[in-house]
Each structure stands twice: as C-alpha cells, then as structure tokens.
N, C-alpha and C. Protein backbone atom coordinates (compact mmCIF):
# COMPACT_ATOMS: atom_id res chain seq x y z
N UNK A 1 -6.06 15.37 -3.29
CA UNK A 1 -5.11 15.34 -4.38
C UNK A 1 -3.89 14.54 -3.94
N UNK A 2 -3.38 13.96 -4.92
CA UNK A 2 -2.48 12.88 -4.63
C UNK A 2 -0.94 13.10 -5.27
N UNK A 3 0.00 13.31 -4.47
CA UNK A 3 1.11 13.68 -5.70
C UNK A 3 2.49 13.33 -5.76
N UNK A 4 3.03 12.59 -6.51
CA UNK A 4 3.66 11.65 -6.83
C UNK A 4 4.85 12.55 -7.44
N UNK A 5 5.94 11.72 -7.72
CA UNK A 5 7.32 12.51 -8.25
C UNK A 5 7.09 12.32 -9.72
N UNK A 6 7.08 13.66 -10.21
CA UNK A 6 7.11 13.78 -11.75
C UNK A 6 5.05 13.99 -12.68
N UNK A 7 4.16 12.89 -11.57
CA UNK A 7 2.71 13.48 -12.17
C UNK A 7 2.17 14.25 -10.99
N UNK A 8 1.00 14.62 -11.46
CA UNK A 8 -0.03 14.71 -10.78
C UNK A 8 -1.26 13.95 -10.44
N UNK A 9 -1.44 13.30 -9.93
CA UNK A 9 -3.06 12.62 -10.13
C UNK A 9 -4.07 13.50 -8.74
N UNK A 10 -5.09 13.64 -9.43
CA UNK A 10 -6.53 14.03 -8.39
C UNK A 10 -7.30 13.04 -8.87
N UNK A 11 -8.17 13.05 -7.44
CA UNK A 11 -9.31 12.31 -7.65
C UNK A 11 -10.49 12.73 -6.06
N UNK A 12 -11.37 12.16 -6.31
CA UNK A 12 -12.30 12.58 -5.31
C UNK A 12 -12.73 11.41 -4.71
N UNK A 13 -12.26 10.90 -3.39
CA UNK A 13 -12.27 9.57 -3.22
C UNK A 13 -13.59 9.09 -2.25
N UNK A 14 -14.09 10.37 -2.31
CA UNK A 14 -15.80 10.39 -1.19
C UNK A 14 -16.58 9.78 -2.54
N UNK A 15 -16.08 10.08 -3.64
CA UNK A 15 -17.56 9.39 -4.72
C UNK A 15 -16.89 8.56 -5.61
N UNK A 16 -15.64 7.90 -5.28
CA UNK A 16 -15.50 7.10 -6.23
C UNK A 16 -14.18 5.72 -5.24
N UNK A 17 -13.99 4.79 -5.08
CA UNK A 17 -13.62 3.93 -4.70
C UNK A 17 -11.87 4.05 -5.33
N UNK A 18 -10.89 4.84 -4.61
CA UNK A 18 -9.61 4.64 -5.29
C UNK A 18 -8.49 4.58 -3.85
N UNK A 19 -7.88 3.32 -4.31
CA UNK A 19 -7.01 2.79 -3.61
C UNK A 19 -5.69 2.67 -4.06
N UNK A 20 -4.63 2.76 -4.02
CA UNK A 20 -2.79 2.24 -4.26
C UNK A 20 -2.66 0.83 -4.13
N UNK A 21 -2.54 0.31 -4.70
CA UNK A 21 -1.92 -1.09 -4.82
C UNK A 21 -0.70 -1.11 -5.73
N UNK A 22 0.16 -1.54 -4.37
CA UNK A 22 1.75 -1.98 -5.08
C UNK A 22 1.89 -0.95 -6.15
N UNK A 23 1.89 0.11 -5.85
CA UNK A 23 2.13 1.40 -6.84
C UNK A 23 1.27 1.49 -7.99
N UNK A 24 0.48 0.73 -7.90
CA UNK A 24 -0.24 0.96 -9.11
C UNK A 24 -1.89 1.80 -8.77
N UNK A 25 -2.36 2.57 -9.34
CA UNK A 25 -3.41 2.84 -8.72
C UNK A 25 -4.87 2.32 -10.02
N UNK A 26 -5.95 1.75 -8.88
CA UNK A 26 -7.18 1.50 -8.96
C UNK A 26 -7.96 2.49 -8.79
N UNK A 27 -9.15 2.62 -9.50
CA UNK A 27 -9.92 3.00 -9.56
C UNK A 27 -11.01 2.72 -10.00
N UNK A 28 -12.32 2.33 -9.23
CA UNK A 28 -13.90 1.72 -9.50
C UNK A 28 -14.75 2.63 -9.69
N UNK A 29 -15.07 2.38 -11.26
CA UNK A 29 -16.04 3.27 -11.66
C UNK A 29 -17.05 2.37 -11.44
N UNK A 30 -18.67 4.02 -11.75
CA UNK A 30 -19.71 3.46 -11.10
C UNK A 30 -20.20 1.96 -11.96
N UNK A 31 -20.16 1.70 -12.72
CA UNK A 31 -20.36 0.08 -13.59
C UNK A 31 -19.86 -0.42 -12.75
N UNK A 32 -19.08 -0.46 -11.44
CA UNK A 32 -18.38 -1.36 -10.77
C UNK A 32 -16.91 -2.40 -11.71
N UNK A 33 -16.65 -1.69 -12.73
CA UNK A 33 -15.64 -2.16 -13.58
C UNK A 33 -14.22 -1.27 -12.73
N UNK A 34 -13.34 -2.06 -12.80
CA UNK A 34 -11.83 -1.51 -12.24
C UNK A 34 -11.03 -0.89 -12.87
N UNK A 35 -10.87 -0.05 -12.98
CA UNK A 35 -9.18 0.60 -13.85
C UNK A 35 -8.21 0.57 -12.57
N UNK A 36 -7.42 -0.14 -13.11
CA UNK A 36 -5.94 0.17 -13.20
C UNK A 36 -4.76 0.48 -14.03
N UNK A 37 -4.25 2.07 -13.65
CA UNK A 37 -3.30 2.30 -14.66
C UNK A 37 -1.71 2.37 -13.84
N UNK A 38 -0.97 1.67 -14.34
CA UNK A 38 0.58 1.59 -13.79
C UNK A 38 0.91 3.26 -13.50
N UNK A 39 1.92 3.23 -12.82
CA UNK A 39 2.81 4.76 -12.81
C UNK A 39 2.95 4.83 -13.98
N UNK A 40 3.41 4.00 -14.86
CA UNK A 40 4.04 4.57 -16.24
C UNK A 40 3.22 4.61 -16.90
N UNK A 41 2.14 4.43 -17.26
CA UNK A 41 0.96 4.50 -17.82
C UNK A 41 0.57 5.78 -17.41
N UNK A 42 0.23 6.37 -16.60
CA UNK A 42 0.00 7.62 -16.01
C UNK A 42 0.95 9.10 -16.40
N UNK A 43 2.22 8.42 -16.55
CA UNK A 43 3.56 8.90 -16.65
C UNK A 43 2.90 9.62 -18.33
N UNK A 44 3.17 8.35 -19.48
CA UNK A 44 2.82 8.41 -20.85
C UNK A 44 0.98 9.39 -20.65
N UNK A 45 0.32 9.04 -19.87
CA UNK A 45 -0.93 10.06 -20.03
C UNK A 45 -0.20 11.19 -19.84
N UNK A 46 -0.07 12.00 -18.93
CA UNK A 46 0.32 13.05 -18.73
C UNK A 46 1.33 14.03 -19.62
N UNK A 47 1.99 12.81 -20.20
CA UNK A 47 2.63 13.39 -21.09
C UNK A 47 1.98 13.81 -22.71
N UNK A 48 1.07 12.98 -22.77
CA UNK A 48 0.48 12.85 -23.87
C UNK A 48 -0.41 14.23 -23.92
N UNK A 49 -1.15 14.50 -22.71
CA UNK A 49 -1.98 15.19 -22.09
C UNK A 49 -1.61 16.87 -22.15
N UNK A 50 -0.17 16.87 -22.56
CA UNK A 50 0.63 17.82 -22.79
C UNK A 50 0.85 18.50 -24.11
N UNK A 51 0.25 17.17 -24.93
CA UNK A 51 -0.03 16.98 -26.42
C UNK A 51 1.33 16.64 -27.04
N UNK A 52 2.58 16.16 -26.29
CA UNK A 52 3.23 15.26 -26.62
C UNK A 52 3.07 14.45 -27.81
N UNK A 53 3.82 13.91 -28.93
CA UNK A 53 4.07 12.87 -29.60
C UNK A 53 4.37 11.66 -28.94
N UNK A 54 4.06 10.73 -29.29
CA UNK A 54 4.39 9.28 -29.34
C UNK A 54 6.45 9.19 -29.23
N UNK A 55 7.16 10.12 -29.89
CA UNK A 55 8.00 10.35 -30.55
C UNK A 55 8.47 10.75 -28.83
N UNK A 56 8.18 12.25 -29.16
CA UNK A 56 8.43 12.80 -27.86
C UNK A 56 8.45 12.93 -26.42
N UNK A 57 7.32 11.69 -26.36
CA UNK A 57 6.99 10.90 -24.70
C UNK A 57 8.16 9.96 -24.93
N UNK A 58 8.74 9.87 -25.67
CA UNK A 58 9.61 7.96 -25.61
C UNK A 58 10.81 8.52 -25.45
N UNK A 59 11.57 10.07 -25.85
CA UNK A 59 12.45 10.84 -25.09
C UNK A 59 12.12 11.39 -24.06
N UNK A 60 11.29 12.21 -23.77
CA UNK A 60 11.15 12.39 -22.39
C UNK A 60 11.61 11.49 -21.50
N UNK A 61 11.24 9.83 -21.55
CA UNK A 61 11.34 8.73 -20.50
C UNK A 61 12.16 8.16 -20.57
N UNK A 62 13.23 8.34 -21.97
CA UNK A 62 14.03 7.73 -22.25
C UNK A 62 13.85 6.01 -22.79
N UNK A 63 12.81 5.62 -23.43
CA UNK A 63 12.34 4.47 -24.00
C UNK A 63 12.39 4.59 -25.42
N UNK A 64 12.10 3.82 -26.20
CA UNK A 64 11.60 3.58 -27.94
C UNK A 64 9.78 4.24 -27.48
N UNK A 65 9.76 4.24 -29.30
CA UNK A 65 8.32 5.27 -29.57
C UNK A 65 7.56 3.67 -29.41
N UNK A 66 8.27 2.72 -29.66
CA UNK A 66 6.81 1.46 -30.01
C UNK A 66 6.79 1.15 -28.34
N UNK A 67 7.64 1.47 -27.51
CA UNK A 67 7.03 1.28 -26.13
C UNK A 67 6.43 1.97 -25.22
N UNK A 68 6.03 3.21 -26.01
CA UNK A 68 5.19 3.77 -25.54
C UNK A 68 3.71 3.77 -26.02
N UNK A 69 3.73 3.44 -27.48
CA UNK A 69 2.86 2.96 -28.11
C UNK A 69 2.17 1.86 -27.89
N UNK A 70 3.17 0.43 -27.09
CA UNK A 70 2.65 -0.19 -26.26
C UNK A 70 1.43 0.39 -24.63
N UNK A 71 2.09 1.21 -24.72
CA UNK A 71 1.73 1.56 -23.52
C UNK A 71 0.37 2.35 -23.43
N UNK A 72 0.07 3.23 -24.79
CA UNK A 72 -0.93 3.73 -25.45
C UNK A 72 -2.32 2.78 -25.53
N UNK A 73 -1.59 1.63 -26.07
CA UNK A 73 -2.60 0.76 -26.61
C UNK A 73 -3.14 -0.27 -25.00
N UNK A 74 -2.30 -0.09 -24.06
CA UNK A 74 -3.04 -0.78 -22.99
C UNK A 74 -3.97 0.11 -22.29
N UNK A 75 -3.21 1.72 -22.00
CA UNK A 75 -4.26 2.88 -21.89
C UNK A 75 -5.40 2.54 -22.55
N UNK A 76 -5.58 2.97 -24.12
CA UNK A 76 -6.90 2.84 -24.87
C UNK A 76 -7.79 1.35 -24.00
N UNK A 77 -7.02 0.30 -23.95
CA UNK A 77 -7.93 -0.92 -23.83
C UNK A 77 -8.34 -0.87 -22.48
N UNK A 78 -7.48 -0.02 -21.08
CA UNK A 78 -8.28 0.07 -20.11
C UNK A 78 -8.73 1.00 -20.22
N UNK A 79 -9.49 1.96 -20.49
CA UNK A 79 -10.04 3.14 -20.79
C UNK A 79 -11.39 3.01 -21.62
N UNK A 80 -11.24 1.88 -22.32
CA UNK A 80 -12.27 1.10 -23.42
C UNK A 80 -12.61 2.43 -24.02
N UNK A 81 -11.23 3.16 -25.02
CA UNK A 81 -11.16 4.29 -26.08
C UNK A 81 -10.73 3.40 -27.35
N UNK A 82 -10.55 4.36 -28.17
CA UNK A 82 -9.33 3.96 -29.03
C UNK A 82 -8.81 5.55 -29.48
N UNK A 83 -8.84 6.33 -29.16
CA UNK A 83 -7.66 7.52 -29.78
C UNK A 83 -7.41 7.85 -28.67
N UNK A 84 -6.10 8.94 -28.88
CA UNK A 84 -5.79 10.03 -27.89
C UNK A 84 -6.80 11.02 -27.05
N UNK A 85 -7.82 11.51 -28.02
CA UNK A 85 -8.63 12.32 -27.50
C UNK A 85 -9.62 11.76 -26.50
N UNK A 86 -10.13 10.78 -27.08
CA UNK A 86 -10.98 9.55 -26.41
C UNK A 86 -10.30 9.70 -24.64
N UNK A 87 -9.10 9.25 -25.07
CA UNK A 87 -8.31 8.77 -23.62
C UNK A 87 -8.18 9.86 -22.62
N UNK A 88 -7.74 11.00 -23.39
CA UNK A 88 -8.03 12.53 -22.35
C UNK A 88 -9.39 12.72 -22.05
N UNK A 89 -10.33 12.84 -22.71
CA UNK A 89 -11.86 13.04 -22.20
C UNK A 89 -12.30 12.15 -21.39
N UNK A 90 -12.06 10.62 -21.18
CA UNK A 90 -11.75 10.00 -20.39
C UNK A 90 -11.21 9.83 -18.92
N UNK A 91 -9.97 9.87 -19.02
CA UNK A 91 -9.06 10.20 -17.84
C UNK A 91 -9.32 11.33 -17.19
N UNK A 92 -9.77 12.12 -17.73
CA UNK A 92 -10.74 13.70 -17.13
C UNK A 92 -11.77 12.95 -16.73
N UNK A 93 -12.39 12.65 -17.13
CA UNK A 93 -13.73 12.49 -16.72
C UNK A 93 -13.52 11.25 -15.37
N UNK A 94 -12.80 10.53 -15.09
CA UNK A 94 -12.33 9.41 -14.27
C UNK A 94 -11.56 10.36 -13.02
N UNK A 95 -11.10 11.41 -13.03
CA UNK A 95 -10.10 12.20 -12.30
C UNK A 95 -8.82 11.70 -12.25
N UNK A 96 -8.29 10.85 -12.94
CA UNK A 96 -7.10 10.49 -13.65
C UNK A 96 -5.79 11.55 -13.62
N UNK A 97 -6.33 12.44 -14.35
CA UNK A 97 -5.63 13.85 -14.69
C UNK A 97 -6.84 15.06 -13.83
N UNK A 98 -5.61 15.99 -13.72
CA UNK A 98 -6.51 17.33 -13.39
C UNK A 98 -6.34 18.09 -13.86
N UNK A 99 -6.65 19.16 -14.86
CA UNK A 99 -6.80 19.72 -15.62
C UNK A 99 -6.73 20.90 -15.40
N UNK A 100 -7.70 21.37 -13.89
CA UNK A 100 -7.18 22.81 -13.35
C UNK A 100 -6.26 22.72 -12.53
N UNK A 101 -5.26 21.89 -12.27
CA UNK A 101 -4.29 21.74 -11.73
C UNK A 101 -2.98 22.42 -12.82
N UNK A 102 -3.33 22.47 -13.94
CA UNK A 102 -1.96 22.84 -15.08
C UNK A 102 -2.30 24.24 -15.31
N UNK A 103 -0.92 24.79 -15.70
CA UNK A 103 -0.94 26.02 -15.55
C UNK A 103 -0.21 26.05 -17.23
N UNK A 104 -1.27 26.86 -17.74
CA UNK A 104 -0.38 27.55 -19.36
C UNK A 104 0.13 28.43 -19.03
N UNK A 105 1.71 28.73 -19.83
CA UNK A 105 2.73 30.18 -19.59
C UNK A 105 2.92 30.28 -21.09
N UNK A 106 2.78 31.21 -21.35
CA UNK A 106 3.04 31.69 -22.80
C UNK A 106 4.55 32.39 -22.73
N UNK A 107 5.13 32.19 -23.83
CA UNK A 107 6.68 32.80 -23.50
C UNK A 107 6.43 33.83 -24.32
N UNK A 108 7.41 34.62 -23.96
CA UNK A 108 7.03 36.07 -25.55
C UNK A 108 8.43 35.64 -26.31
C-alpha cells in the first residue's frame, strides 16, 4: 500500500507492473495498455469515490467545477469509461482506490 498526503492508493505490485514516474503513477494492465493517472486525477477520483459532486470536488481543491470536469473527462478517457460509476468499478478493479481501506462512521 502506497500513501501519499491527502489519498490513498493500493495496489498489488507482484501481479501487476506499477511504477512512480515524476509523481505521476503508471500502471500496466494485463492488455499491456498503460494508465497513467496524475496526483490530481487521483485526488478528483477519490473524491468522487466519496460520491462527491462535480460541484463539491472543485471546493474541496479549491478549483472551478469545469476543471474538474476536465479532469473527469481525461479519467473516463484513460479508464476507457464514460460515467462515474464506470470509473469507480474500474479504478477498483485496477487497485487505483481501496475500498477496504475506507471506513463508514455514521453520526447520530
């Protein structure tokens, strides 16, 4: 497990090819096709992943909603999705995100 200020990323690097480059991290799936997603790209997953708005990731980071929406739409195109849900079942399935890594707290 790999852990960075502000995400989390896991991954399992005995069955899948993932390296850091210049902060950005790679990852070779078995097609031998590359993902790379920026920190901030990762940043906007996680947040999204939270079930965040478009709205509400672009305060969180302190950006506009269309630049995160930018940021959405390069997700979807490396991810080869096109929705939100797509991109979480995805990024799960890639070890992108970890999933039993988050903890729900219910407030009363």
């Amino acid at each position: 497990m790999v852990e960075t200020p502000g995400l989390l990323l896991a991954f399992q690097p005995w069955k899948r090819g993932v390296k850091e480059v210049a902060g950005d991290f790679t990852l070779e799936v078995q097609d031998n096709r590359v993902i790379t997603l920026t920190r901030r790209e990762l940043e906007v997953l996680n947040l999204v992943f939270e079930g965040k708005s478009s709205r509400e990731v672009a305060a969180a980071l302190f950006c506009s909603k269309r630049t995160i929406d930018f940021h959405l739409a390069r997700i979807y195109d490396k991810l080869q999705v096109s929705n939100r849900v797509q991109a979480m079942r995805r990024a799960t399935m890639l070890g992108l995100i970890n999933i039993g890594a988050r903890v729900l707290v219910k407030q009363a």
